[in-house]
Protein backbone atom coordinates (compact mmCIF):
# COMPACT_ATOMS: atom_id res chain seq x y z
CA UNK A 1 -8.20 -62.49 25.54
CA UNK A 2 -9.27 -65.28 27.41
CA UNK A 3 -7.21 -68.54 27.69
CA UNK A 4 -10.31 -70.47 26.40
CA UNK A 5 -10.28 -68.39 23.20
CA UNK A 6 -6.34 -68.43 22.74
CA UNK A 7 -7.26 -72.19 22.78
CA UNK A 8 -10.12 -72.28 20.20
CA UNK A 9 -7.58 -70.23 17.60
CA UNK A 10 -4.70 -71.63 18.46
CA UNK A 11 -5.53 -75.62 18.17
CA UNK A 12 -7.69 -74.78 14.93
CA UNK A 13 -4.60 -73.17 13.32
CA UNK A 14 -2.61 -76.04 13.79
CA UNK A 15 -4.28 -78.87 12.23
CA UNK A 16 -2.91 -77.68 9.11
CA UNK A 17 0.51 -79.40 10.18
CA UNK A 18 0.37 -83.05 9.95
CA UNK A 19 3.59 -83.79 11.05
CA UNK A 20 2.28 -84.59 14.52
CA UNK A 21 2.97 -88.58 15.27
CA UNK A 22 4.53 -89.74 18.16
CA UNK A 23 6.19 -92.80 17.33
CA UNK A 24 9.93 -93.77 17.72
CA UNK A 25 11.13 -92.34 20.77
CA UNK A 26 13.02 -93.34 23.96
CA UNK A 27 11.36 -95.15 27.20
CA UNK A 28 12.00 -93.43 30.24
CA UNK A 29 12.36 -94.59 33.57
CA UNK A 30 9.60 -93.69 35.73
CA UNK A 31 10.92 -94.44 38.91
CA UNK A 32 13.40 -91.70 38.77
CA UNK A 33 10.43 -89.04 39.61
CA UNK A 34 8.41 -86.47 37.19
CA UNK A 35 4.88 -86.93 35.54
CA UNK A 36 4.28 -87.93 32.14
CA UNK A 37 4.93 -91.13 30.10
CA UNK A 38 5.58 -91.56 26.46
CA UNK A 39 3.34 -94.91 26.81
CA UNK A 40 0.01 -95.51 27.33
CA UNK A 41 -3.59 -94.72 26.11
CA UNK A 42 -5.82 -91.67 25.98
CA UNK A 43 -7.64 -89.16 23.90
CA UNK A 44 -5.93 -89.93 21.21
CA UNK A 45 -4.75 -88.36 17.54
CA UNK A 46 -1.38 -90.16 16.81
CA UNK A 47 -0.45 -93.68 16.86
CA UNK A 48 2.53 -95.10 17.37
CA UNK A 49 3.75 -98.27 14.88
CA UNK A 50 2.94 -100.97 17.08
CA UNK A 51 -0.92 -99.24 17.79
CA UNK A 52 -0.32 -97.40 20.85
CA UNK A 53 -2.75 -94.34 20.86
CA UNK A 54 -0.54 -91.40 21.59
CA UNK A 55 -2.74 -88.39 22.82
CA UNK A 56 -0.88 -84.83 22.18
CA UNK A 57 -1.90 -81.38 22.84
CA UNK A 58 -1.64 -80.00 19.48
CA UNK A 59 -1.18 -76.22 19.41
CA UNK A 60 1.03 -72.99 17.87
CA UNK A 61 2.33 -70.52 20.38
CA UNK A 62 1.07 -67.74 17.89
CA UNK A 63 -0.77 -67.98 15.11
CA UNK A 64 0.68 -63.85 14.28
CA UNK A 65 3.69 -64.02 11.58
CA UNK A 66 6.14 -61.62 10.04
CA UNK A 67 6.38 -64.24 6.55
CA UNK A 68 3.57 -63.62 4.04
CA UNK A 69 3.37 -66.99 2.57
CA UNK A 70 1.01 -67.24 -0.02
CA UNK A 71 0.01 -70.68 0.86
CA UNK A 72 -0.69 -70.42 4.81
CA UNK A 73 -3.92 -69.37 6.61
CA UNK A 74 -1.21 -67.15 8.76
CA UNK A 75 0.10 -65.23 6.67
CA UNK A 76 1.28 -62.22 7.59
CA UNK A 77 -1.76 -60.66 5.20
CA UNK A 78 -4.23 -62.93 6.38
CA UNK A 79 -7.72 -61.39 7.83
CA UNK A 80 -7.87 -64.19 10.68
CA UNK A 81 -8.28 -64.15 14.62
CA UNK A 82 -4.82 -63.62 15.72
CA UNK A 83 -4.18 -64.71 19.41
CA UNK A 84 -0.50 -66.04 21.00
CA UNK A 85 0.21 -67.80 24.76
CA UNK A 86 2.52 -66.65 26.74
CA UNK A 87 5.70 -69.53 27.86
CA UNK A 88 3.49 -69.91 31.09
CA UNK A 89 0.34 -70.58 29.57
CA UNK A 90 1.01 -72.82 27.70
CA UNK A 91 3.24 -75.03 30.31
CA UNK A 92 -0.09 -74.72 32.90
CA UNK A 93 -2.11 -75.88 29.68
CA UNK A 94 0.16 -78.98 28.97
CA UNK A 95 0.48 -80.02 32.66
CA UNK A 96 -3.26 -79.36 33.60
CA UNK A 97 -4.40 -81.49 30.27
CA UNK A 98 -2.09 -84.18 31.36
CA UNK A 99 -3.25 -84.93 34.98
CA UNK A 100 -7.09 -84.95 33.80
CA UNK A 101 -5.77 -87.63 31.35
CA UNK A 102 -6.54 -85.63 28.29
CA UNK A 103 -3.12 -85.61 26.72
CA UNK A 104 0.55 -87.88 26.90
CA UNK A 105 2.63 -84.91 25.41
CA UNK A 106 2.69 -81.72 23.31
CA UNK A 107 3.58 -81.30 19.83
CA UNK A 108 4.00 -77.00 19.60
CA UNK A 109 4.74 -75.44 16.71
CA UNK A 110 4.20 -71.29 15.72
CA UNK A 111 3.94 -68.69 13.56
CA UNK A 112 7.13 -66.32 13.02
CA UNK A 113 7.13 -62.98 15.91
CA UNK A 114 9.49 -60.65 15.97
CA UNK A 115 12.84 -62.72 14.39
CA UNK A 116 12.83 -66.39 14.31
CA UNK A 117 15.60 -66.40 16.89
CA UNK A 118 13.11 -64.47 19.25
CA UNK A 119 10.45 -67.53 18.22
CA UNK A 120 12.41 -70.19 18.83
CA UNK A 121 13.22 -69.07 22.49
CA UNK A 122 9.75 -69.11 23.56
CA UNK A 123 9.61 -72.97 22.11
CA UNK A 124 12.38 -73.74 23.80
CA UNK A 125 11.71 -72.37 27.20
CA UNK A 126 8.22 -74.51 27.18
CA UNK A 127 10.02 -77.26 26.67
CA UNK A 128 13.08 -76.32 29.13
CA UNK A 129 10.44 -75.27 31.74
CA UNK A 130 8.32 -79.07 31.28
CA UNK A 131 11.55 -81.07 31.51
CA UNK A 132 13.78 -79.08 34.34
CA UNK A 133 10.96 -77.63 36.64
CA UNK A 134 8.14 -80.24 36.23
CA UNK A 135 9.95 -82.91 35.79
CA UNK A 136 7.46 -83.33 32.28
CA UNK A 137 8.48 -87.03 31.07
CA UNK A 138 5.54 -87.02 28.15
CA UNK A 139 6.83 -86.62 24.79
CA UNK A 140 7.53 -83.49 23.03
CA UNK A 141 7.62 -82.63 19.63
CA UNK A 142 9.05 -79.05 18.79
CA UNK A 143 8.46 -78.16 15.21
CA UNK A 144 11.97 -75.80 14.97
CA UNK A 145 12.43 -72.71 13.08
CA UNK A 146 15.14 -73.53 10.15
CA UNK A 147 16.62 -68.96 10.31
CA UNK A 148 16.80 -69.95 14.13
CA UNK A 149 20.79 -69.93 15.67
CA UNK A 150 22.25 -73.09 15.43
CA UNK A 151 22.59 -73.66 19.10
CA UNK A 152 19.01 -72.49 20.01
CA UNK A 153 17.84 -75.98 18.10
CA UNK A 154 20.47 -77.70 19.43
CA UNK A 155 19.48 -76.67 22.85
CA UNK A 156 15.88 -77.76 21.54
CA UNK A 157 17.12 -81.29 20.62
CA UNK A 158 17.75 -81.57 24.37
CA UNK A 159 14.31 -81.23 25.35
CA UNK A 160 12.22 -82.47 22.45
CA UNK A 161 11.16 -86.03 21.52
CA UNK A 162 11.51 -85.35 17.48
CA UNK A 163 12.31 -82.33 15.84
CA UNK A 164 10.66 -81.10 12.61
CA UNK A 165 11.78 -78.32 10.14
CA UNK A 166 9.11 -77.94 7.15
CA UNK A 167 10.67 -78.21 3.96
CA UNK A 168 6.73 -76.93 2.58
CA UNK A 169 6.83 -77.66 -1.13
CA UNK A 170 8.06 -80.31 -3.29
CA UNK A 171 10.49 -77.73 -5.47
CA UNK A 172 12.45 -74.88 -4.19
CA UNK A 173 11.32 -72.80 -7.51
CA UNK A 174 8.15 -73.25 -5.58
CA UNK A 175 9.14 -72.26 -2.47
CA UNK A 176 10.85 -68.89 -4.24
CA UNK A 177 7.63 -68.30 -5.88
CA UNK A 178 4.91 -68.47 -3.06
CA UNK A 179 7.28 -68.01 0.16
CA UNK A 180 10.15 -65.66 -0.92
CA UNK A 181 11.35 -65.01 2.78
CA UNK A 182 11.82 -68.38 3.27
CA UNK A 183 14.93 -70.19 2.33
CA UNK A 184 15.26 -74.17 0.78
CA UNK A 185 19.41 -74.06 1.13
CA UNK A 186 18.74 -72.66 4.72
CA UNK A 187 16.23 -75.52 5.33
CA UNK A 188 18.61 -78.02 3.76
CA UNK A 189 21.80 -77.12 6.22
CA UNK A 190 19.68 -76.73 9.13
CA UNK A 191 18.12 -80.33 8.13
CA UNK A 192 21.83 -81.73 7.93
CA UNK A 193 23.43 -80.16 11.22
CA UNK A 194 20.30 -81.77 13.16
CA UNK A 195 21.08 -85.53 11.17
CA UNK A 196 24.94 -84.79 12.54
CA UNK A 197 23.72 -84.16 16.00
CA UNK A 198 21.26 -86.82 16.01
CA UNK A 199 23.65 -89.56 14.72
CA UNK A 200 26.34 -88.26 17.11
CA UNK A 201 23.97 -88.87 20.04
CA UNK A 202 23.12 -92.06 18.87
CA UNK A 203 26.89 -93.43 18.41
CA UNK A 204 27.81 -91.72 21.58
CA UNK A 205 25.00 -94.10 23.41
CA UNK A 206 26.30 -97.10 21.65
CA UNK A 207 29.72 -96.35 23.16
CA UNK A 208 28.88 -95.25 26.42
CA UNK A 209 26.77 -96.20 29.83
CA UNK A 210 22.88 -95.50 29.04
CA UNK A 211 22.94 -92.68 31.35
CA UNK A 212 25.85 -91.05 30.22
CA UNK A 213 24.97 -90.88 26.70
CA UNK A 214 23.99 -87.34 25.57
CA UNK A 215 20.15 -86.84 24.60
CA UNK A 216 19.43 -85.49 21.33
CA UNK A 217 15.94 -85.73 19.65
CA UNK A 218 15.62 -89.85 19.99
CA UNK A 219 12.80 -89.55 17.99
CA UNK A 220 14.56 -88.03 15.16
CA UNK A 221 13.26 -85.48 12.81
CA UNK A 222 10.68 -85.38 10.47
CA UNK A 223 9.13 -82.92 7.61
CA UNK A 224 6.18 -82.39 5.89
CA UNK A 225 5.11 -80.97 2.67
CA UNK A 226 1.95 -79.53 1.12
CA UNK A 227 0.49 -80.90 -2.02
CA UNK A 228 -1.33 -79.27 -4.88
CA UNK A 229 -0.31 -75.99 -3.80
CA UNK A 230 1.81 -75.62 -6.77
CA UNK A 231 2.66 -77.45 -10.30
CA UNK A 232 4.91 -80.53 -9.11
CA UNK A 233 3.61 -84.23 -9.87
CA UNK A 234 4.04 -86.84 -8.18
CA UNK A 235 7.68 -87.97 -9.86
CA UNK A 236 8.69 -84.71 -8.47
CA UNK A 237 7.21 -85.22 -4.40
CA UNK A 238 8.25 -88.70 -4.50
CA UNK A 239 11.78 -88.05 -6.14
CA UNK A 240 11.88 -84.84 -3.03
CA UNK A 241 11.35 -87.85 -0.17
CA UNK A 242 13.63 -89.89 -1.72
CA UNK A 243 16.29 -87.38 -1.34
CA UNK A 244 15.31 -86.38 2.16
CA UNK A 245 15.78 -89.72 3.23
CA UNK A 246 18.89 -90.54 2.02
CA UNK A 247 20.10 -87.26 3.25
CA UNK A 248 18.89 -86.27 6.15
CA UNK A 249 17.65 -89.73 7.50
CA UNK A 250 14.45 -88.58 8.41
CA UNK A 251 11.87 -90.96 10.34
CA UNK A 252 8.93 -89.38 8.17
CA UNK A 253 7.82 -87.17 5.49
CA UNK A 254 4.84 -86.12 6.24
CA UNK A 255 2.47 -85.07 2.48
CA UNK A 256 -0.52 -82.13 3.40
CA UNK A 257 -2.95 -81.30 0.69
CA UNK A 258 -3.36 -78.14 -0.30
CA UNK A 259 -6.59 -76.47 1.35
CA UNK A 260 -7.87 -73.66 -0.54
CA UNK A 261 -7.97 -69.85 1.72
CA UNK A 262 -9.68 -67.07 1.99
CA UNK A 263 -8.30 -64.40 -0.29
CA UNK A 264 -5.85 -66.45 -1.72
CA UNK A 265 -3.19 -65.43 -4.42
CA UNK A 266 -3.58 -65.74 -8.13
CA UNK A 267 -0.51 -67.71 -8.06
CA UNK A 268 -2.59 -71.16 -6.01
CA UNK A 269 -5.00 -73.07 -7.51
CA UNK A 270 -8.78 -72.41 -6.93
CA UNK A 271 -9.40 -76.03 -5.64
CA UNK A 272 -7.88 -78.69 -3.41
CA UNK A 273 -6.43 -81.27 -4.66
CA UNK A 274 -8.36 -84.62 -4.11
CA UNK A 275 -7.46 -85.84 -1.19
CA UNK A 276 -6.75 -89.74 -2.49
CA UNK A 277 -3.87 -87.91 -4.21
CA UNK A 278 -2.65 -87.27 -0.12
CA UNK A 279 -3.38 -90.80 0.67
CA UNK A 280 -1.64 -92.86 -2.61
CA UNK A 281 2.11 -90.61 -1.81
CA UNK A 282 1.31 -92.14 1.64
CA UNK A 283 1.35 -95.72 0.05
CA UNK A 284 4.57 -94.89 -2.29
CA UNK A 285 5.98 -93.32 0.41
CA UNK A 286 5.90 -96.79 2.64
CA UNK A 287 6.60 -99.05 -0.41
CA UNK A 288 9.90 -96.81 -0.65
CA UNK A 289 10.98 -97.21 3.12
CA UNK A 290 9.56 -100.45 3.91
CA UNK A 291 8.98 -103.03 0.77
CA UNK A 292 12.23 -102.39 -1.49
CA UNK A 293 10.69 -100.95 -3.67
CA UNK A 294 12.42 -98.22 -6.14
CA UNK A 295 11.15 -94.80 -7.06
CA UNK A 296 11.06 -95.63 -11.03
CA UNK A 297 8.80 -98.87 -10.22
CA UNK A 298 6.36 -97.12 -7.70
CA UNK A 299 5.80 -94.21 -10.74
CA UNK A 300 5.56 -97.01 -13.66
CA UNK A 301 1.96 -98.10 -12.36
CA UNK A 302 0.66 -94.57 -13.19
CA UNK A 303 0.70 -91.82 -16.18
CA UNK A 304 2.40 -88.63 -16.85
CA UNK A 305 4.24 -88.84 -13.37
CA UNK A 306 1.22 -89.28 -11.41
CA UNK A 307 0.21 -92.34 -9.64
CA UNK A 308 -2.79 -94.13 -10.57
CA UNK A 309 -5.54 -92.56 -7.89
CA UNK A 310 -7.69 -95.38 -8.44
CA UNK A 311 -5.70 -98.46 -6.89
CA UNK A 312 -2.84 -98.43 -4.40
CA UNK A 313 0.95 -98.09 -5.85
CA UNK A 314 1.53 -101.89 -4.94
CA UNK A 315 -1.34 -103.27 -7.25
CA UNK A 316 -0.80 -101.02 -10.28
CA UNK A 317 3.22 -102.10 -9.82
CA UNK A 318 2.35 -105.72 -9.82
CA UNK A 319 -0.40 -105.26 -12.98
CA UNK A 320 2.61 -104.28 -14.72
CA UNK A 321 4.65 -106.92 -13.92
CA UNK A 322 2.25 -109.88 -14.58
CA UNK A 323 5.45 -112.30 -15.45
CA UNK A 324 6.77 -112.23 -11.80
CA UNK A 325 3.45 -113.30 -10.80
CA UNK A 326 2.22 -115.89 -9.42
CA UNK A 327 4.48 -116.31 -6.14
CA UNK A 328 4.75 -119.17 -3.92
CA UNK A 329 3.87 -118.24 -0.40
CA UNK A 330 5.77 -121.56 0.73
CA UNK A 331 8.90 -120.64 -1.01
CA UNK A 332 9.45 -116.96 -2.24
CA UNK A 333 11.99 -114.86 -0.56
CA UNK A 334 10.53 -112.35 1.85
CA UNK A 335 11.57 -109.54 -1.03
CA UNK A 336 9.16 -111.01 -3.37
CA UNK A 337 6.17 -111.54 -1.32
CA UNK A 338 6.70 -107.96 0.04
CA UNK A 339 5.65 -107.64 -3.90
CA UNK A 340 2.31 -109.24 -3.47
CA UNK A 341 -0.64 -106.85 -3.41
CA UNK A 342 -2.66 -107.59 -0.07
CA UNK A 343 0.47 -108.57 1.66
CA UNK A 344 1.85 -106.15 4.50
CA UNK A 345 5.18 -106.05 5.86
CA UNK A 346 3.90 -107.62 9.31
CA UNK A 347 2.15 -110.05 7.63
CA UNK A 348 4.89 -111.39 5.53
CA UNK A 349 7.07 -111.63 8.56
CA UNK A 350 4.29 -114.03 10.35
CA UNK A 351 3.71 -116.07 7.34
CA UNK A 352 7.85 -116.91 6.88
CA UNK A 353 7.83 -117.58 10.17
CA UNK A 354 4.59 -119.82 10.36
CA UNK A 355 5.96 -122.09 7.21
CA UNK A 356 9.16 -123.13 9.01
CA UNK A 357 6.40 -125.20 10.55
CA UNK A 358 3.68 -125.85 8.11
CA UNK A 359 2.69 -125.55 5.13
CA UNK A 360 0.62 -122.45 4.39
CA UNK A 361 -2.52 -122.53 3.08
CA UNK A 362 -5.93 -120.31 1.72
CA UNK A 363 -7.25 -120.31 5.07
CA UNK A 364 -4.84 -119.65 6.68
CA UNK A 365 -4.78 -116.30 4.93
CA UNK A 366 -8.28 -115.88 5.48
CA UNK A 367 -8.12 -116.46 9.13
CA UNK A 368 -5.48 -113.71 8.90
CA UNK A 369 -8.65 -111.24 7.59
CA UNK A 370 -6.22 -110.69 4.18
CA UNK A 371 -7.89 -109.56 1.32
CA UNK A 372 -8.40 -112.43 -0.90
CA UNK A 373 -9.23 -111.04 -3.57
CA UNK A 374 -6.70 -109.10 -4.18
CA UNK A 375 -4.23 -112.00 -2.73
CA UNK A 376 -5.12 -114.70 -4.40
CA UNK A 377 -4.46 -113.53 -7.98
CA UNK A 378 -1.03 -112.92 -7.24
CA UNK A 379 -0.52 -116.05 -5.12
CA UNK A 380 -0.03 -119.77 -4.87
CA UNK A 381 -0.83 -121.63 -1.59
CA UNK A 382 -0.44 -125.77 -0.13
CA UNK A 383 -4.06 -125.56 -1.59
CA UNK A 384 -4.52 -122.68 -4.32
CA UNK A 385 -3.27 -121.62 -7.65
CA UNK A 386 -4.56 -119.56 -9.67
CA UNK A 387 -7.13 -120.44 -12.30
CA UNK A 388 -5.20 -120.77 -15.85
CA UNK A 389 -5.12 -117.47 -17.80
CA UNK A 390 -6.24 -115.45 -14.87
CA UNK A 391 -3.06 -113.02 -14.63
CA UNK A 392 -3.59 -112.80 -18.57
CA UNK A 393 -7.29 -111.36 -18.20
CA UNK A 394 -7.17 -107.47 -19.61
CA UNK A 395 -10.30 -107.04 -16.76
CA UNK A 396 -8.03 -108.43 -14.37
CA UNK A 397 -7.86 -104.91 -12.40
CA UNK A 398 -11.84 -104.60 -12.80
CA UNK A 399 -12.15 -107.74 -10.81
CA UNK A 400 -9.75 -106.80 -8.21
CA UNK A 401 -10.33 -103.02 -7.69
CA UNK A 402 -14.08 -103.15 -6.74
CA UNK A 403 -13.73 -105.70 -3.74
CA UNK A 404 -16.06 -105.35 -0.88
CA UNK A 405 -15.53 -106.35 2.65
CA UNK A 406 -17.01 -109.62 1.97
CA UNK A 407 -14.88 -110.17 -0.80
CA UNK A 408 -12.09 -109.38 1.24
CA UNK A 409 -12.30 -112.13 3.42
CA UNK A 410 -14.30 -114.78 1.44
CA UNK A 411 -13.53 -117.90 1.64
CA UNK A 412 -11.41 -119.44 -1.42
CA UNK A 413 -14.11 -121.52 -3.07
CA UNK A 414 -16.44 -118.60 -2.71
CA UNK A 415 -13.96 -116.73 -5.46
CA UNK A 416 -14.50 -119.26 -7.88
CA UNK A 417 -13.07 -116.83 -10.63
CA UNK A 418 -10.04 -116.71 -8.92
């Protein structure tokens, strides 16, 4: 098979992992020699969180597997185009895309051949063969094997960026149901000897000279999981990331919705789940990490241990709690504004700074492009409070939910109701 083809199946079967983002890792020095930064713009699929474009080659070594998952397009069962690069390949392939400027780094991932010690050798030695004989600086993200040795992902950890090790689904009845071969206590240990390894890197740079420090995955690991393949609601995905994080100190969980395949099992559901299901865990998943914000209060703004698909987590948290509302953008601590709907982390951080100085006032927020009217209900300014009763209104969320872009960034006396 041509390498064109092996590129056309092998790209295609890996958008199903989302798990791809490049953020968090290391600067390196580029004066020492190689090719490849970990900064920079290009073609771009990944962004890092200050809005770097990150451009990745995002491919599977094989798309052929010994597991029959019932879930996964490659399946060992599954009546697709199977194709696989050789180690060589796919090293030409990363270091040709990079010096036309298509790409900044590889994220690799693949289907199980032979054993998944076999597997995880070929990952490595793409990544061995990038860093030692090409002196590859880009980043790399290896997406590990969890039935792998123990030292073939530790040797991985020396190479790659971030490692990832799928947990897949939310439960491990789940996981017993629709992938029997696979194994949640395996993917569990193999989670916690990378954290050990990763942390041990870390304190060893803390106590010793930059360049003596051992390299380990700076990036850290992440995971992903697919939704809607199975019965778990939201209480149960969101109480799953909790855990991971606390356990593992991951840098992401990473939420894919189920996508309906060709002669699937009787045991999946006949449709995807809609996709704003996806996008709200994505908005828990940040108020958890980033805004304080517990796991019982993100799930009380929804039903039946879903969250509310039609407004974000924040809102329907804060239409619950009318009595904390309104808050004083002058004087609130920074964990109560992180409260206020419209308000992101960023944000808050440039408006306690700015009112050291100065008072802070409506257009100041609107010179900010803030959504107003979803701020303003919420929110007292130098020059606004909101309009007596307001926060008492039972079509409060029907006045906030259907905003526009101009009523996003309208001017205060333009929202009279408000």
């Amino acid at each position: 098979m041509e390498l064109r083809r092996k590129l056309e199946i092998l790209a295609d079967a890996a958008k199903y992992d989302a798990s791809c983002a490049s953020s968090g890792t290391e600067k390196r020095d580029s004066r020492k020699g190689g090719i490849g930064s970990t900064e920079g713009m290009g073609i771009c699929h990944a962004y890092a969180p200050d809005g770097r474009c990150i451009s990745l080659l995002k491919v599977l070594l094989t798309n052929a597997c010994v597991f029959d998952c019932a879930y996964c397009i490659n399946r060992a069962s599954s009546n697709v185009p199977r194709a696989r690069f050789t180690v060589q390949e796919l090293v030409d392939l990363t270091l040709h895309f990079y010096r036309r400027n298509y790409i900044e780094g590889l994220f690799l991932s693949s289907g199980i051949i032979r054993s998944p010690d076999y597997t995880m050798e070929q990952i490595v030695e793409v990544a061995r063969q990038l860093r030692e004989e090409h002196g590859f600086q880009g980043y790399i993200h290896l997406k590990t094997i969890p039935d792998a040795a123990p030292e073939l992902l530790a040797t991985a950890g020396r190479y790659a960026d971030r490692l990832s090790i799928n947990v897949e689904l939310p439960q491990e009845q789940s996981l017993k149901a629709l992938a029997p071969e696979k194994d949640a206590p395996g993917i569990r240990r193999a989670m916690a000897r990378m954290r050990e390894r990763i942390d041990a890197a870390k304190e060893a740079k803390r106590e010793e000279r930059r360049a003596a420090a051992p390299r380990f995955a700076p990036a850290g690991q992440s995971t992903q999981m697919i939704i809607g393949a199975d019965a778990a609601d939201d209480r149960a995905v969101l109480g799953t990331t909790a855990n991971l994080y606390a356990s593992y100190g991951l840098r992401r969980v990473y939420y894919s919705a189920y996508s309906p395949i060709p002669d699937a099992s009787s045991l999946l559901p006949p449709q995807a789940p809609p996709l704003v299901r996806e996008h709200r865990l994505y908005q828990a998943d940040w108020l958890l990490r980033f805004y304080g914000f517990e796991l019982e209060e993100i799930l009380a703004g929804g039903e039946g241990g879903m969250l509310d698909p039609g407004i974000d987590p924040k809102l329907a948290w804060a239409l619950k709690h009318r009595e904390r509302f309104p808050v004083d953008v002058n004087r609130a601590p920074r964990e109560m504004l992180l409260r206020v709907p419209g308000l992101g982390a960023k944000t808050v951080d440039r408006l306690l700074s700015a009112r050291r100085h100065r008072s802070i006032r409506s257009d100041d927020l609107a010179r900010l492009r803030l959504p107003l009217a979803k701020l303003l209900p919420f929110l007292v300014t130098a020059d606004h409070r909101p309009r007596g009763g307001l926060l008492d209104r039972s079509d409060l969320r029907r006045i906030i939910a259907p905003q526009t872009g101009f009523a996003a960034l309208a001017k205060p006396q333009q929202l009279a109701l408000l």
